[in-house]
Protein backbone atom coordinates (compact mmCIF):
# COMPACT_ATOMS: atom_id res chain seq x y z
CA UNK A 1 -9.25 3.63 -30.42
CA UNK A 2 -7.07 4.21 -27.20
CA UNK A 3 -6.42 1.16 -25.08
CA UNK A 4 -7.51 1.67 -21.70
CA UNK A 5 -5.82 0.27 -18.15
CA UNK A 6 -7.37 -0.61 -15.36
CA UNK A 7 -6.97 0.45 -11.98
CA UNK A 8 -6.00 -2.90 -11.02
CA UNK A 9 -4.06 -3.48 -13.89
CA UNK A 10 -1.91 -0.81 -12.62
CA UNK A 11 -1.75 -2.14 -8.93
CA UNK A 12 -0.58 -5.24 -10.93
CA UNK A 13 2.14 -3.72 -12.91
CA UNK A 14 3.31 -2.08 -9.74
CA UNK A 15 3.65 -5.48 -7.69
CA UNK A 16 6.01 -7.03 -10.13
CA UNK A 17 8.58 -4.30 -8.87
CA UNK A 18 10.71 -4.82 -5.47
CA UNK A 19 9.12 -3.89 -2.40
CA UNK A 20 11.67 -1.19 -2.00
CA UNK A 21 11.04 -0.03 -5.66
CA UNK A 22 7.16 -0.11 -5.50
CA UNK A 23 5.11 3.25 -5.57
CA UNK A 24 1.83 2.04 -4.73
CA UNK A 25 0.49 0.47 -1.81
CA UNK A 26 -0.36 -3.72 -1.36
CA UNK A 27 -1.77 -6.02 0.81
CA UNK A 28 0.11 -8.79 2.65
CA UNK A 29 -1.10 -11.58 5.10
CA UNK A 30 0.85 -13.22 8.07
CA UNK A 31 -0.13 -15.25 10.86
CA UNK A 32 -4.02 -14.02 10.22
CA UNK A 33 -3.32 -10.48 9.95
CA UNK A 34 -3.92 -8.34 6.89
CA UNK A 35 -1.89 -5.02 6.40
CA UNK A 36 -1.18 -2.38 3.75
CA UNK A 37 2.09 -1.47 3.16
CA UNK A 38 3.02 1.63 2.32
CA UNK A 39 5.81 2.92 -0.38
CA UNK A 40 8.32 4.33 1.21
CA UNK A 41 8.59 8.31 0.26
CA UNK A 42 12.00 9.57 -0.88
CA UNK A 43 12.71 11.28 2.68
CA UNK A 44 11.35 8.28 4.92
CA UNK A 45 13.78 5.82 6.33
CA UNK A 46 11.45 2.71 6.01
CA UNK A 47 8.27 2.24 4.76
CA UNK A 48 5.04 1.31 7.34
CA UNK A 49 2.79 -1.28 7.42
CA UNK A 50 -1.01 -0.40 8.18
CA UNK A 51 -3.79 -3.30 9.70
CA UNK A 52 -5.99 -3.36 7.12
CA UNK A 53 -9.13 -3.18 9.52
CA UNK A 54 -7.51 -0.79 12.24
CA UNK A 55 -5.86 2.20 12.66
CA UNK A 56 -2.68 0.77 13.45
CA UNK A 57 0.90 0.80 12.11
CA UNK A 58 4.13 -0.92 12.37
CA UNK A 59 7.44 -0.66 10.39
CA UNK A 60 8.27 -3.01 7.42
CA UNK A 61 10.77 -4.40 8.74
CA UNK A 62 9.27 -5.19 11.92
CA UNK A 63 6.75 -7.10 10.23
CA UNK A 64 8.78 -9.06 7.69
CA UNK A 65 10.99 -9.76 11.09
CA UNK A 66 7.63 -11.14 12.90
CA UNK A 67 4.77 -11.09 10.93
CA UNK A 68 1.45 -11.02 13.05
CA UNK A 69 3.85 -10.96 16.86
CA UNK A 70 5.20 -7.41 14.96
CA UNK A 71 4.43 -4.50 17.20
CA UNK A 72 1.88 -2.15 16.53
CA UNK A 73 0.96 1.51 17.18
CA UNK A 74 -2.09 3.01 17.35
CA UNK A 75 -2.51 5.87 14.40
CA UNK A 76 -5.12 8.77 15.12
CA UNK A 77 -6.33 8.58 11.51
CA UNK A 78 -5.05 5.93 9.27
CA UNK A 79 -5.91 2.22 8.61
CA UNK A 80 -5.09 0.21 5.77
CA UNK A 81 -8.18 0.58 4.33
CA UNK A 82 -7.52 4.16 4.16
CA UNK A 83 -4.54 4.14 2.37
CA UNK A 84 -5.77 1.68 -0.71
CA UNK A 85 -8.83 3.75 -1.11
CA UNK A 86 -6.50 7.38 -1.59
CA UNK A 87 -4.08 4.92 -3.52
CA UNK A 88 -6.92 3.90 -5.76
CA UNK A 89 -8.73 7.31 -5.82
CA UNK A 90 -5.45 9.05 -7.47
CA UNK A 91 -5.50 6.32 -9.86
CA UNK A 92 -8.92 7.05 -10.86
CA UNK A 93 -8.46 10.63 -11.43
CA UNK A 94 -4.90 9.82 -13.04
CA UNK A 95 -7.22 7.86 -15.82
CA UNK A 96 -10.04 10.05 -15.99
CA UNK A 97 -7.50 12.71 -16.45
CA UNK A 98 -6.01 10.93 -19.21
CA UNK A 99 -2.68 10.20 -17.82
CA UNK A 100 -2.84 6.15 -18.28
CA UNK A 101 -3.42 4.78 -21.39
């Protein structure tokens, strides 16, 4: 019998990387405000920071700098929310595809 992962199990495994070194998005809290950070692709100079509950963004840096006083910019089409539930949905289709183990 195959041993099977779970999708969080995977989000876990991921976390226990660097920031800089992660390839799947987390969740951080400052100051009240939940975002979703985003890994940094291999051609972006820093990775972004979503509100969890708003389709807003900010750079990393700028929010490890200030935390919730970070500045951020409205984003026609992404929230945090958005980018855990494509993060997640991969995942799924990465098991059901056989692909984790």
């Amino acid at each position: 019998m195959v041993a099977s992962i779970s999708i969080d199990e995977i989000f876990a495994q991921d976390r226990e990387n660097h920031p800089n070194e992660r390839t799947l998005p987390w969740e951080e809290t400052r100051d009240g405000i939940t975002v979703v950070v985003e890994p940094k692709p291999h051609w972006a100079e820093n990775m972004r920071v979503f509100r969890l509950d708003a389709r807003e963004y900010c750079r990393y840096a700028e929010w490890t700098a200030h935390g919730g006083r970070a500045r951020f910019y409205a984003h026609i089409d992404t929230s945090g929310d958005d980018v855990m539930m494509k993060a997640r949905a991969m995942i799924a289709h990465e098991i059901a595809d056989g692909l984790w183990s």
